[in-house]
PDB file of N, CA and C in Angstrom:
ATOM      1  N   UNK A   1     100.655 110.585 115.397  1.00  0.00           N
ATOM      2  CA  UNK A   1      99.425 110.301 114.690  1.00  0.00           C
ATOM      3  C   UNK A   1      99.372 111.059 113.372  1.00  0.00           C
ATOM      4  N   UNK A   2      99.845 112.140 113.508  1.00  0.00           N
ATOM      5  CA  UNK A   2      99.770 113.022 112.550  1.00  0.00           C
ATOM      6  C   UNK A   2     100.502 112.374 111.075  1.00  0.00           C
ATOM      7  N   UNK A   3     102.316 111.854 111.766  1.00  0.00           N
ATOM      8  CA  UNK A   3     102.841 111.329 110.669  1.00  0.00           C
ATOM      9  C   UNK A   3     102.044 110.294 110.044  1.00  0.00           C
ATOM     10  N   UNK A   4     101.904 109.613 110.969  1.00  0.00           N
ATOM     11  CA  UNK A   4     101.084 108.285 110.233  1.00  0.00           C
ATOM     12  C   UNK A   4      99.810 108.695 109.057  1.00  0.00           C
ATOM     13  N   UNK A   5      99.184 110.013 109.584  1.00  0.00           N
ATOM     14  CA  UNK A   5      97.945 109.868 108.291  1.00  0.00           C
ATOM     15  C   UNK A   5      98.721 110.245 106.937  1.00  0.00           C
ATOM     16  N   UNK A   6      99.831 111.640 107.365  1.00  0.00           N
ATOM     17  CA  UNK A   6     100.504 112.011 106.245  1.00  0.00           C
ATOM     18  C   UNK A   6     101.120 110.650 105.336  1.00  0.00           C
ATOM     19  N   UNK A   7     101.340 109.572 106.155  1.00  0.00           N
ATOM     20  CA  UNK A   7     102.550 108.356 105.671  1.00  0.00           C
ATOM     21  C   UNK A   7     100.952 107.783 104.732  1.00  0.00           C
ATOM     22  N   UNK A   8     100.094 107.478 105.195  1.00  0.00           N
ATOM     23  CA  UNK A   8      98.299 106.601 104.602  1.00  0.00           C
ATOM     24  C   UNK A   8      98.116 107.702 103.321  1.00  0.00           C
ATOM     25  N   UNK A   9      98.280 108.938 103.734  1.00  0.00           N
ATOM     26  CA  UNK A   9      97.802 109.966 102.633  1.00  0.00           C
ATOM     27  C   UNK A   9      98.862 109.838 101.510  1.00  0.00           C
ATOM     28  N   UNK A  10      99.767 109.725 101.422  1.00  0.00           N
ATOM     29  CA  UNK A  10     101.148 109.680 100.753  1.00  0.00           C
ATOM     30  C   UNK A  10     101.404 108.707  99.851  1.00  0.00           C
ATOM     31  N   UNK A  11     100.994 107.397 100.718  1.00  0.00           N
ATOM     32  CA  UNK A  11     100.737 105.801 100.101  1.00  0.00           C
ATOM     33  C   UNK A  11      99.113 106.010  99.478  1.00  0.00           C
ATOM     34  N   UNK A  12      98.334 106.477  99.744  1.00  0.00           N
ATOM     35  CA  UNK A  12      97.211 106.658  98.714  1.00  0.00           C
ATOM     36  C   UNK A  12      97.088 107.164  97.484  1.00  0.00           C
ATOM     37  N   UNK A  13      97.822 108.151  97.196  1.00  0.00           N
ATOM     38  CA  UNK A  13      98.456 109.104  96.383  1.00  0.00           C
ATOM     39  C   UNK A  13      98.806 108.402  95.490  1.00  0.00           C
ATOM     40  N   UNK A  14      99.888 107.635  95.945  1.00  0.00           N
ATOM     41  CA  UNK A  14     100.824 107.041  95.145  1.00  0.00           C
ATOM     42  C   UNK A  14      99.979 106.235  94.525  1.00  0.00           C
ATOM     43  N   UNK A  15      99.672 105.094  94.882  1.00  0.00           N
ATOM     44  CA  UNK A  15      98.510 104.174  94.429  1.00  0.00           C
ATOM     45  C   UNK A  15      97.899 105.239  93.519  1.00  0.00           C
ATOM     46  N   UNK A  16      96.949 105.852  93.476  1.00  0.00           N
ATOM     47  CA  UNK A  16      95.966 106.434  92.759  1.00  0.00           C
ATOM     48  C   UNK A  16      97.075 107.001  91.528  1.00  0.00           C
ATOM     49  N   UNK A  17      97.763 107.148  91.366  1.00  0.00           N
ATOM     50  CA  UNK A  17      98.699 107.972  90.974  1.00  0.00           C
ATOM     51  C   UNK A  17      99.347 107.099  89.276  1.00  0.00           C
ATOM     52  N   UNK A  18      99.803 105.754  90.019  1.00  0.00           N
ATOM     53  CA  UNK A  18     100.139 104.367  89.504  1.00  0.00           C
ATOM     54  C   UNK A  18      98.877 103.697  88.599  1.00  0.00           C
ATOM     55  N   UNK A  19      97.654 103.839  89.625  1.00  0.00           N
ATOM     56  CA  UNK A  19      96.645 103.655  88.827  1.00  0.00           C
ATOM     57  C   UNK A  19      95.971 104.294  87.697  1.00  0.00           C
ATOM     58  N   UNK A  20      96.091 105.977  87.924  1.00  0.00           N
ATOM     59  CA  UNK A  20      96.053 106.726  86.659  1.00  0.00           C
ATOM     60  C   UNK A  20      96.696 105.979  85.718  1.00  0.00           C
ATOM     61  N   UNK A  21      97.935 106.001  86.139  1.00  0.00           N
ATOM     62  CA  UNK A  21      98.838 106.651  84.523  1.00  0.00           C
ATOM     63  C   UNK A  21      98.748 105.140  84.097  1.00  0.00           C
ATOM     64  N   UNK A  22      98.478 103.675  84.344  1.00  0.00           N
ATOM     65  CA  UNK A  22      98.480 102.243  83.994  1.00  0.00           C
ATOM     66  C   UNK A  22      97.053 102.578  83.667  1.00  0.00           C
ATOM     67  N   UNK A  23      96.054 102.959  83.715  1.00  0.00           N
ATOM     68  CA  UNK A  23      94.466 103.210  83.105  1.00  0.00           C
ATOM     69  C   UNK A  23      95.074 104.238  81.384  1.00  0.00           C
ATOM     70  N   UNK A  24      95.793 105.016  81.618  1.00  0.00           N
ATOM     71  CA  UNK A  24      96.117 105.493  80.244  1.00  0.00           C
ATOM     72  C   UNK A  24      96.372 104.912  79.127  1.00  0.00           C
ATOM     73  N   UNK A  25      97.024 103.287  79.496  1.00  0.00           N
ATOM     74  CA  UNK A  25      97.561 102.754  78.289  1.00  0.00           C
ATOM     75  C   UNK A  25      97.536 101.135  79.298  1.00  0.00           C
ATOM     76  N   UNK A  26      96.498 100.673  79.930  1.00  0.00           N
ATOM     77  CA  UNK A  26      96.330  99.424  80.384  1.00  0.00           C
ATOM     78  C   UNK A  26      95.601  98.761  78.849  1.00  0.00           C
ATOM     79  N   UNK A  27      95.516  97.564  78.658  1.00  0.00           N
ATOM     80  CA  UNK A  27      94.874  97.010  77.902  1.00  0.00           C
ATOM     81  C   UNK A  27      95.198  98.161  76.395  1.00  0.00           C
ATOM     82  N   UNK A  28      96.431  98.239  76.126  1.00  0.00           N
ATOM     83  CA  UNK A  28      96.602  99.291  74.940  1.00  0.00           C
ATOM     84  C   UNK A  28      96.689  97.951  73.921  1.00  0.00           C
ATOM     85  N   UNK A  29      96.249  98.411  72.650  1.00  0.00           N
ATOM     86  CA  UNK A  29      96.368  97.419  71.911  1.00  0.00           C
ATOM     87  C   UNK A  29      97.664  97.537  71.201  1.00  0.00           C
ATOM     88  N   UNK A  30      98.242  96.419  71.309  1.00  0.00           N
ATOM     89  CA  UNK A  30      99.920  96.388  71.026  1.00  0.00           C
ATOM     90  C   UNK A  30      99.463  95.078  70.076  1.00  0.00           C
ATOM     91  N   UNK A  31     100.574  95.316  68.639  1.00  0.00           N
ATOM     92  CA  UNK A  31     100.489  93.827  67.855  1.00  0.00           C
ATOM     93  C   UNK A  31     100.662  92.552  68.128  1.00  0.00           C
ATOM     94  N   UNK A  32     100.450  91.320  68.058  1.00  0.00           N
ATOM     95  CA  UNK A  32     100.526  90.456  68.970  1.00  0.00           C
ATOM     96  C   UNK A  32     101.762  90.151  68.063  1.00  0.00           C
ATOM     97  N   UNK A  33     102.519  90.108  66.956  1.00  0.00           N
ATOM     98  CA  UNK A  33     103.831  89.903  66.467  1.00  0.00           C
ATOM     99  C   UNK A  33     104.103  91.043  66.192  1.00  0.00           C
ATOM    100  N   UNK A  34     105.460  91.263  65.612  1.00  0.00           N
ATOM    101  CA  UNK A  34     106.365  92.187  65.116  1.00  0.00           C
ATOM    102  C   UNK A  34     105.990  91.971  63.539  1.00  0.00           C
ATOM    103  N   UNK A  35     106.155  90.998  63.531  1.00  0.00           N
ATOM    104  CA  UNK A  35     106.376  90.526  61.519  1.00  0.00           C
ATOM    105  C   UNK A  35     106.010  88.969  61.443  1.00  0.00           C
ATOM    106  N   UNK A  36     105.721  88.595  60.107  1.00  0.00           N
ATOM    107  CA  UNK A  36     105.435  87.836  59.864  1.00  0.00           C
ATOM    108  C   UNK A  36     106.615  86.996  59.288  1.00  0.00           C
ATOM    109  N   UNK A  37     107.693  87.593  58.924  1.00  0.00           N
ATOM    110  CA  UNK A  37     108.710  87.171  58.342  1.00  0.00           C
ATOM    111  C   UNK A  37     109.961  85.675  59.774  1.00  0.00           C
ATOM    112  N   UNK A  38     109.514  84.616  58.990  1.00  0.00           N
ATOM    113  CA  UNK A  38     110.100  83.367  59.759  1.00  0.00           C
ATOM    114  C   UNK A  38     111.612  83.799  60.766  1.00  0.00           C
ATOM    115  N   UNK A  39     112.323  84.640  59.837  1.00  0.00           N
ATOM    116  CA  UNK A  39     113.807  84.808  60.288  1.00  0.00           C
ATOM    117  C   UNK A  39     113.704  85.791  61.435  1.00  0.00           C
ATOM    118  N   UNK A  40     112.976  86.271  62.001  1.00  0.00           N
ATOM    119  CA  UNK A  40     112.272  87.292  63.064  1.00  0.00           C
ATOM    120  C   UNK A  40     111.657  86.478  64.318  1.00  0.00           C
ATOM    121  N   UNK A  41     112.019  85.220  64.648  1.00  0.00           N
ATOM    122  CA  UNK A  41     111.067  84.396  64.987  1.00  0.00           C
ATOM    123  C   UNK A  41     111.516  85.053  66.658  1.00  0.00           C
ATOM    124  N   UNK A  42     113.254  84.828  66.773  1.00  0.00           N
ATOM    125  CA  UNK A  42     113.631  85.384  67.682  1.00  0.00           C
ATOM    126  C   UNK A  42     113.116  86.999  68.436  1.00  0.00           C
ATOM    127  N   UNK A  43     113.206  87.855  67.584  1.00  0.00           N
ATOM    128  CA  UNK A  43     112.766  89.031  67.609  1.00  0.00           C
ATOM    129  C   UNK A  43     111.264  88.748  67.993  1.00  0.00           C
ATOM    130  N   UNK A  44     110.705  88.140  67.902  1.00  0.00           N
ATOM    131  CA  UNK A  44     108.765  87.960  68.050  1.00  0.00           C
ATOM    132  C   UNK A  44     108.825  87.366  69.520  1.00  0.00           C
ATOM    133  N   UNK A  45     109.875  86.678  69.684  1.00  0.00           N
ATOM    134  CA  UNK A  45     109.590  85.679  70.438  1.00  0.00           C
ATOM    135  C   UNK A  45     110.362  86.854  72.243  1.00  0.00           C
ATOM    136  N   UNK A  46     111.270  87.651  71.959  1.00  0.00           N
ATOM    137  CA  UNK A  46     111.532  88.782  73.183  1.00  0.00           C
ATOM    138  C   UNK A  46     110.315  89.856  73.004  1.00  0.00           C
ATOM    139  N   UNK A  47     109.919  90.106  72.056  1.00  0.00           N
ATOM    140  CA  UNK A  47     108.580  91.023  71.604  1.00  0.00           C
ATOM    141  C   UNK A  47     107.244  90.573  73.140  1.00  0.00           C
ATOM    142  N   UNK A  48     107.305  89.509  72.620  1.00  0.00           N
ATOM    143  CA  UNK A  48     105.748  88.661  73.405  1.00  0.00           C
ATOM    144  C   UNK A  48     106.207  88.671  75.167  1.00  0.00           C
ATOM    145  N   UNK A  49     107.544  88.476  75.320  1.00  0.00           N
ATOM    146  CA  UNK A  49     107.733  88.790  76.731  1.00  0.00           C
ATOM    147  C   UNK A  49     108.009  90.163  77.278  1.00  0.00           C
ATOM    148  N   UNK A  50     108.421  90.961  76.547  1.00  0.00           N
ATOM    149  CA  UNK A  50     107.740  92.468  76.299  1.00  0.00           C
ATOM    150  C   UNK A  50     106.628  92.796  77.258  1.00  0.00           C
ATOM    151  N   UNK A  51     105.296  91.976  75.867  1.00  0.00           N
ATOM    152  CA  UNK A  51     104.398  92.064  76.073  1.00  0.00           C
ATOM    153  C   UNK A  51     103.631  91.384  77.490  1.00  0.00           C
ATOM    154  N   UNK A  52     104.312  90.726  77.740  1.00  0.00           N
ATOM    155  CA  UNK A  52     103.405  89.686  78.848  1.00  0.00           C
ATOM    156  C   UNK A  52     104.152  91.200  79.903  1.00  0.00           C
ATOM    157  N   UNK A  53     105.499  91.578  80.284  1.00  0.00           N
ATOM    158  CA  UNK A  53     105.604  92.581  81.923  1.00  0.00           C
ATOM    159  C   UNK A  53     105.113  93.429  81.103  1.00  0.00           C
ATOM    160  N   UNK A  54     104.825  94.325  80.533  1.00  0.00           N
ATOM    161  CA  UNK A  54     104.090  95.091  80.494  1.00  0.00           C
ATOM    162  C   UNK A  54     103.002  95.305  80.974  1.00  0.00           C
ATOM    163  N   UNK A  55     102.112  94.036  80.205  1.00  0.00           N
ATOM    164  CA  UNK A  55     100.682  93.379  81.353  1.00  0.00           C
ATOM    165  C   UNK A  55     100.488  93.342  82.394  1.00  0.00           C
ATOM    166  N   UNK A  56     102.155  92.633  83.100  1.00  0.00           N
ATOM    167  CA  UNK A  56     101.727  92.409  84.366  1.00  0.00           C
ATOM    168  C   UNK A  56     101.341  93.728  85.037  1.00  0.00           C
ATOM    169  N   UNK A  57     102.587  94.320  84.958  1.00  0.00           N
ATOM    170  CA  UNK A  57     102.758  95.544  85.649  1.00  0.00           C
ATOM    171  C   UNK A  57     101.448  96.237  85.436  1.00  0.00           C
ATOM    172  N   UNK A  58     100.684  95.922  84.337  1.00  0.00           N
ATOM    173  CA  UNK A  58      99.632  97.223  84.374  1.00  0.00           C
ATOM    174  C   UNK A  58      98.562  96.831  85.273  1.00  0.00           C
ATOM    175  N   UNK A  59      98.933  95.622  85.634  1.00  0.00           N
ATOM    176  CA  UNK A  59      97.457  94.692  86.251  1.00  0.00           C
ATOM    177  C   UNK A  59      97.817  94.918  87.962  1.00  0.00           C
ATOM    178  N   UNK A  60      99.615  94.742  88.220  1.00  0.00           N
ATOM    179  CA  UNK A  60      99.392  94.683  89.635  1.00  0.00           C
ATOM    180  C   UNK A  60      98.923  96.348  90.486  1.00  0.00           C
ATOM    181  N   UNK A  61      98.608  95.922  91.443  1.00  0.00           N
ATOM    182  CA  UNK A  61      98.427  97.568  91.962  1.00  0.00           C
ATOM    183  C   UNK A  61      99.388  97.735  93.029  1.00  0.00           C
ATOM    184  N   UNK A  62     100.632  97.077  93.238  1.00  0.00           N
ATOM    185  CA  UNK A  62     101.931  98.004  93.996  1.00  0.00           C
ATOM    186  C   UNK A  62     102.728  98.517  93.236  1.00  0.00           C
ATOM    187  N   UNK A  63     103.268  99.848  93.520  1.00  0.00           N
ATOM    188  CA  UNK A  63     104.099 100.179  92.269  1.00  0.00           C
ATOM    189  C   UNK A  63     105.882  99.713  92.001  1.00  0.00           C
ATOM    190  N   UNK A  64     106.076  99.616  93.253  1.00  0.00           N
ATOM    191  CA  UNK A  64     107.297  98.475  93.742  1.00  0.00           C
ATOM    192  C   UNK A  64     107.003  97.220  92.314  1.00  0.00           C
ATOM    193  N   UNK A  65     106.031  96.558  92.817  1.00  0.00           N
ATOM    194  CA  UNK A  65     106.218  95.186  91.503  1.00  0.00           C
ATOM    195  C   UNK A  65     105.999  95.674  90.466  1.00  0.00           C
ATOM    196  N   UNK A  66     105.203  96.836  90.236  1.00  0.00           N
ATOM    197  CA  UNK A  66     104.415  97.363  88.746  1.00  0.00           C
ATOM    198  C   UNK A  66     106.119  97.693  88.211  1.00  0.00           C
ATOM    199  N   UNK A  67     107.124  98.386  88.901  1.00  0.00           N
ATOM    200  CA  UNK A  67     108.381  99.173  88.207  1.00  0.00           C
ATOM    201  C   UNK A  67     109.007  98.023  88.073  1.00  0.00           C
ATOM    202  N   UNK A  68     109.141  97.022  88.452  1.00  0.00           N
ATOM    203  CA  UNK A  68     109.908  95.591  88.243  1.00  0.00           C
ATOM    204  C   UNK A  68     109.366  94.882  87.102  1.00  0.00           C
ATOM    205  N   UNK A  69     107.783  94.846  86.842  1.00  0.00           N
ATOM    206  CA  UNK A  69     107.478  94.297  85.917  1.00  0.00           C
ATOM    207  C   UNK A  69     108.375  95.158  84.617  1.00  0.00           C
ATOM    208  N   UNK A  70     107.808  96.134  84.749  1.00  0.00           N
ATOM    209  CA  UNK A  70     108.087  97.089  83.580  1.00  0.00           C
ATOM    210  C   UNK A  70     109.884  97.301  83.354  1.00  0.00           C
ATOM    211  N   UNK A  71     110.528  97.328  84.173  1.00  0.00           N
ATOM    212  CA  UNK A  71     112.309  96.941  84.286  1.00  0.00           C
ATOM    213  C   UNK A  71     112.607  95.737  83.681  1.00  0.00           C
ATOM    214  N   UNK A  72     111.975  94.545  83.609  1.00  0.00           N
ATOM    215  CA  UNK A  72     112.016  93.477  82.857  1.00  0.00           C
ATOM    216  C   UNK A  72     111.550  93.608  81.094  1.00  0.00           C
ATOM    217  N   UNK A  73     110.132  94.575  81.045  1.00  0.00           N
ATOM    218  CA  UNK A  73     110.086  94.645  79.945  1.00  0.00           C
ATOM    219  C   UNK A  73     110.145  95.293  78.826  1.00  0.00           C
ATOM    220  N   UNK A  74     111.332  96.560  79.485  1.00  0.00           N
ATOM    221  CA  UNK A  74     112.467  97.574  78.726  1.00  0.00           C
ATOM    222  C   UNK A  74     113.649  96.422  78.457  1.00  0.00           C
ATOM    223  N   UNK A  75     113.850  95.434  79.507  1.00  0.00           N
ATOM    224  CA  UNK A  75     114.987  94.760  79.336  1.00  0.00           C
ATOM    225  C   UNK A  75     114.703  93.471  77.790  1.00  0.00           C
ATOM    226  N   UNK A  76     113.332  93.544  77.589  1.00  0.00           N
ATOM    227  CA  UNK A  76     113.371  92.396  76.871  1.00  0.00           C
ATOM    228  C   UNK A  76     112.919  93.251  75.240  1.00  0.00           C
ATOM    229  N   UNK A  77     112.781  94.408  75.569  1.00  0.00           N
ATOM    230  CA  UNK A  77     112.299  94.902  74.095  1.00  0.00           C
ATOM    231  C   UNK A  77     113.745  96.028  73.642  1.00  0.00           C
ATOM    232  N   UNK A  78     114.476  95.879  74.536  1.00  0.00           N
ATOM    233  CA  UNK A  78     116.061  96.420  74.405  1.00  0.00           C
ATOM    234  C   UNK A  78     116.714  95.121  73.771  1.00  0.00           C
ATOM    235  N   UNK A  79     116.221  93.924  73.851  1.00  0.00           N
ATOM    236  CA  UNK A  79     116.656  92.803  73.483  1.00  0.00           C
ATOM    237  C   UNK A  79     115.650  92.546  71.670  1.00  0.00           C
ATOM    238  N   UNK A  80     114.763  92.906  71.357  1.00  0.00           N
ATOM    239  CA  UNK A  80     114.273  92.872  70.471  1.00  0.00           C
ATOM    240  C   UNK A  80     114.446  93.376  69.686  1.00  0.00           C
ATOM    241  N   UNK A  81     115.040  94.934  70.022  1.00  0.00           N
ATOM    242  CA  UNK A  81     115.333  96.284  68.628  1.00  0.00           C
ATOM    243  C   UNK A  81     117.021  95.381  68.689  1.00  0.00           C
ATOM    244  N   UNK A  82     117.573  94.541  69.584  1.00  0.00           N
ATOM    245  CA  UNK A  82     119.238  94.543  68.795  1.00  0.00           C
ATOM    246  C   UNK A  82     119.095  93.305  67.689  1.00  0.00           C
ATOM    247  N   UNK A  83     118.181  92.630  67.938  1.00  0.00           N
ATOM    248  CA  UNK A  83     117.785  91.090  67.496  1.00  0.00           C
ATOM    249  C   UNK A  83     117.005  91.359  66.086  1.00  0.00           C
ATOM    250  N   UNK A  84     116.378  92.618  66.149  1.00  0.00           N
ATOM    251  CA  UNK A  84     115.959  92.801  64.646  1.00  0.00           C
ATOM    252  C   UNK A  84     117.127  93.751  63.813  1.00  0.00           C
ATOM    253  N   UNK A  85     117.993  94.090  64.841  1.00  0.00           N
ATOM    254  CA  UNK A  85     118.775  95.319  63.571  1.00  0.00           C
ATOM    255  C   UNK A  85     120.090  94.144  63.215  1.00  0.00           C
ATOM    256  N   UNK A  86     119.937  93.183  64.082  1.00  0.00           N
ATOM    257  CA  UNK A  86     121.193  91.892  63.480  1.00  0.00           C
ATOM    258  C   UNK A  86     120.539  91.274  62.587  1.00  0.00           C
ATOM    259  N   UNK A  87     119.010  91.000  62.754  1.00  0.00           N
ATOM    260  CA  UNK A  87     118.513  89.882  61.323  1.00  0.00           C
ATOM    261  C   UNK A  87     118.792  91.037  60.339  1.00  0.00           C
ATOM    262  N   UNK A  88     118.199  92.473  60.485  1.00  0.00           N
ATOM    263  CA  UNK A  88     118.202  93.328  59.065  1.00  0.00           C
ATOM    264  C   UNK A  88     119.246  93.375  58.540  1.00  0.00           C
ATOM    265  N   UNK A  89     120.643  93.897  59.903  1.00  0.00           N
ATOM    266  CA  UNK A  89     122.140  93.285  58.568  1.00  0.00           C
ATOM    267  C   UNK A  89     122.310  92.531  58.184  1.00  0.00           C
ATOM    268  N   UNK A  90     122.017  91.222  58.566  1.00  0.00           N
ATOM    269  CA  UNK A  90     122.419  89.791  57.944  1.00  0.00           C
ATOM    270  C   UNK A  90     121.696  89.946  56.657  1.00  0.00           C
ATOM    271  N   UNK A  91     120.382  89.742  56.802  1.00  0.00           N
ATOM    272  CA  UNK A  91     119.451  89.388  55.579  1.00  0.00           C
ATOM    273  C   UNK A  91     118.955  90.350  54.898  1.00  0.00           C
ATOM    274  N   UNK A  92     119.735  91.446  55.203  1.00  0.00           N
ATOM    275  CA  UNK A  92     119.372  92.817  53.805  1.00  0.00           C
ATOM    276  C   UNK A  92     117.689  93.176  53.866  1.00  0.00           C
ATOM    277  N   UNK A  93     117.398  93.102  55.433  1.00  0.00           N
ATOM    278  CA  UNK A  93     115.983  93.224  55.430  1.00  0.00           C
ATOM    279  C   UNK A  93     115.951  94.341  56.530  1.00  0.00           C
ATOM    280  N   UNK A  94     114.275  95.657  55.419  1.00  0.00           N
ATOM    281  CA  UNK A  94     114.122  96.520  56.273  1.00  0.00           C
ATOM    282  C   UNK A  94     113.539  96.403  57.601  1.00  0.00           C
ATOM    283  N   UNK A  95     113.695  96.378  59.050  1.00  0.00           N
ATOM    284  CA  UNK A  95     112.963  96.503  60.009  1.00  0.00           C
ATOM    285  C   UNK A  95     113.285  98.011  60.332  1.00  0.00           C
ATOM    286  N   UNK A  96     113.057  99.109  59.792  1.00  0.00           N
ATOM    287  CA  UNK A  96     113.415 100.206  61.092  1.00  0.00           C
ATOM    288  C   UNK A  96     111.770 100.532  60.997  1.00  0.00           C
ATOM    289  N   UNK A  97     111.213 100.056  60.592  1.00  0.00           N
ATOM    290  CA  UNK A  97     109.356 100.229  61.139  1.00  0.00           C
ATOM    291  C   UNK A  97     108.976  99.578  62.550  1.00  0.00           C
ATOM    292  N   UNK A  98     109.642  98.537  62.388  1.00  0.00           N
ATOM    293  CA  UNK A  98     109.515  97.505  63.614  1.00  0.00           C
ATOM    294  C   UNK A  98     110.315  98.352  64.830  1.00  0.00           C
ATOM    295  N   UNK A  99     111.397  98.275  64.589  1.00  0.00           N
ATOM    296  CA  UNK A  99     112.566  99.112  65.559  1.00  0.00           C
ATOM    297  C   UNK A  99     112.042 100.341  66.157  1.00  0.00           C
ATOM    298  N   UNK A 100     111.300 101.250  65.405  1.00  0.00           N
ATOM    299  CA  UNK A 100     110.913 102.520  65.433  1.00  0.00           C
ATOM    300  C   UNK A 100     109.396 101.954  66.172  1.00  0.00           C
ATOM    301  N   UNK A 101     108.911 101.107  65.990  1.00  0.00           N
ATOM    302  CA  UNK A 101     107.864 100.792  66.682  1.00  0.00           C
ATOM    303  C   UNK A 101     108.068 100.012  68.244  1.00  0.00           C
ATOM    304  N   UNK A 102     108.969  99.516  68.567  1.00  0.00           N
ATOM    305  CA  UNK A 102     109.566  98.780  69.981  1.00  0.00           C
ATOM    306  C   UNK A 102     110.394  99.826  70.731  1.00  0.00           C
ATOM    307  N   UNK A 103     110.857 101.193  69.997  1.00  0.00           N
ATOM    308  CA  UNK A 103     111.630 102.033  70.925  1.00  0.00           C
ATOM    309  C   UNK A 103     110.382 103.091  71.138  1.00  0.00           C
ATOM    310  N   UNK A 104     108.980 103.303  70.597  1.00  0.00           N
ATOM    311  CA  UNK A 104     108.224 103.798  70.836  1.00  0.00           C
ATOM    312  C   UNK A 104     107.723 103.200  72.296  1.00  0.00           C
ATOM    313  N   UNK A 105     107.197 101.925  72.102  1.00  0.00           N
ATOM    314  CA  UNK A 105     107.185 101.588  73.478  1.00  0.00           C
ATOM    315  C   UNK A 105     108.181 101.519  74.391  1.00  0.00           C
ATOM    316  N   UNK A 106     108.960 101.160  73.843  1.00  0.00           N
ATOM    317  CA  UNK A 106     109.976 101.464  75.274  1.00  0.00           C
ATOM    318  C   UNK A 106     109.783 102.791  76.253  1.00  0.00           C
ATOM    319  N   UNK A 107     109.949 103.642  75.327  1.00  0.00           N
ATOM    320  CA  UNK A 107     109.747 105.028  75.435  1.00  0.00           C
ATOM    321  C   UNK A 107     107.963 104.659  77.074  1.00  0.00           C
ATOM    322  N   UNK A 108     107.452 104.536  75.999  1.00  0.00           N
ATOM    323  CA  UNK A 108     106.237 104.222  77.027  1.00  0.00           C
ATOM    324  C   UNK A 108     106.092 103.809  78.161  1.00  0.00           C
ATOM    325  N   UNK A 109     106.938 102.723  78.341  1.00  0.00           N
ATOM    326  CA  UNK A 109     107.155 101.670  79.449  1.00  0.00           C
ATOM    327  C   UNK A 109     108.112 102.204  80.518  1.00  0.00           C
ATOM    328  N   UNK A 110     109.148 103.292  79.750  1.00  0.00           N
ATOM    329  CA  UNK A 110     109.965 103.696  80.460  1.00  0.00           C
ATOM    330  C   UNK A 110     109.313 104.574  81.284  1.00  0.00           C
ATOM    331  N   UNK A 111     108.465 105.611  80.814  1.00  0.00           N
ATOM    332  CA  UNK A 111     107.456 106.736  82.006  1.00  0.00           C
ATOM    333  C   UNK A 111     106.384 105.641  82.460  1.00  0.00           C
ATOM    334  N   UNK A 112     105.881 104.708  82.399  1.00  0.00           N
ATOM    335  CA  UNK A 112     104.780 104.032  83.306  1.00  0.00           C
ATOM    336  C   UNK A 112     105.699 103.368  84.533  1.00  0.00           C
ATOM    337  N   UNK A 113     107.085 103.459  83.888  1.00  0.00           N
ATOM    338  CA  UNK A 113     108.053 102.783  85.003  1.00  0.00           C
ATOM    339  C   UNK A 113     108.800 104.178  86.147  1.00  0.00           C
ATOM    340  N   UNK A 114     108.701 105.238  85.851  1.00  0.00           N
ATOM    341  CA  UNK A 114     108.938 106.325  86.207  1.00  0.00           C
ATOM    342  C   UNK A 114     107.829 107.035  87.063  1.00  0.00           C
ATOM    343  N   UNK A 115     106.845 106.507  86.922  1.00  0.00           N
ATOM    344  CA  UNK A 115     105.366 106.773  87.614  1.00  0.00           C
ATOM    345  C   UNK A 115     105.605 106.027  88.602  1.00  0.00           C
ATOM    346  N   UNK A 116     105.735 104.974  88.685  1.00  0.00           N
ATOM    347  CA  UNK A 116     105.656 103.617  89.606  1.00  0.00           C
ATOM    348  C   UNK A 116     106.628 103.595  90.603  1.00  0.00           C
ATOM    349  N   UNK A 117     107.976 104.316  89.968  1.00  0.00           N
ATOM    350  CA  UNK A 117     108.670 104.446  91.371  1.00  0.00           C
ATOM    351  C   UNK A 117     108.453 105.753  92.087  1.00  0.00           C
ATOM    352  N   UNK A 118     108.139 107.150  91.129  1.00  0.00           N
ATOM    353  CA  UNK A 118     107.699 107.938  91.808  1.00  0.00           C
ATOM    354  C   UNK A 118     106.551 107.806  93.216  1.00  0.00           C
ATOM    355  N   UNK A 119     105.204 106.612  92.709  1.00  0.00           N
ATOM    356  CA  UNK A 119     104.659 106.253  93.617  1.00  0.00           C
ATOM    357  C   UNK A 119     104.838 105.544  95.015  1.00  0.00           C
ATOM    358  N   UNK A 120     106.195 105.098  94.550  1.00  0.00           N
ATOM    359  CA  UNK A 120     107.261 104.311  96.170  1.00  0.00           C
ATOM    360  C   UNK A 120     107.546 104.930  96.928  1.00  0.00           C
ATOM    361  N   UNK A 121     107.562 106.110  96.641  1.00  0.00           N
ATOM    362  CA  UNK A 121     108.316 107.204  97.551  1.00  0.00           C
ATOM    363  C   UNK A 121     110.355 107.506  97.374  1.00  0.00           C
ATOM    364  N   UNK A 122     110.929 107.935  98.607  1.00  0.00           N
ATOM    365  CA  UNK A 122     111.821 107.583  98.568  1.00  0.00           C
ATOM    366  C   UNK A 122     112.519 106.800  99.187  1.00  0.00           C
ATOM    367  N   UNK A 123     113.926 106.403  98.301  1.00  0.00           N
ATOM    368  CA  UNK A 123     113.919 105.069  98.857  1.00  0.00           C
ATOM    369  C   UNK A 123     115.467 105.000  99.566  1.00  0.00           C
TER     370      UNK A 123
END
């Protein structure tokens, strides 16, 4: 009996825990593009799916799916900083504002994703 409340107390934790740190930066206001510039369309277009697991993850409350959301959307904004530093060599155009702004979040996404499995326990 005992384990079991410790196992309820443990899984509460966690939850509350997941829920903090997704209340820190849930509904954060993130740009809805990168740039306005046409040749970026690609880069805007891994940006916005970024943006959508990020969302999810901040919305679900298991931290199992919340770290999956967020594993998808390191994977798609790791896909955005290579997609803008190939348009900037091609077309002699500055993005390291943009770049410097998508590894910021990453950065972000990466500890809300580090929270979330911490909240799983071990596995």
């Amino acid at each position: 009996m005992k384990k079991c409340r410790g196992g309820i107390v443990l899984l509460a934790l966690g939850i509350m825990a997941i829920s903090l740190s997704a209340c820190a930066t849930y509904k954060t206001t993130y740009r809805s593009e990168l740039t306005q510039n046409p040749k970026c369309e690609e880069a805007n277009i891994s940006y916005k799916k970024a943006l959508h697991w990020i969302h999810e993850g901040d919305a679900v409350p298991e931290p199992e799916r919340a770290a999956q959301n967020y594993d998808l959307a390191e994977s798609c904004l790791t896909d955005t900083i290579f997609k803008l530093q190939q348009i900037g060599n091609k077309n002699d155009i500055d993005v390291s504002g943009d770049v410097y702004y998508c590894e910021q979040m990453q950065r972000e996404t990466h500890a809300k994703k580090g929270t979330a499995r911490r909240a799983t326990g071990p596995q």
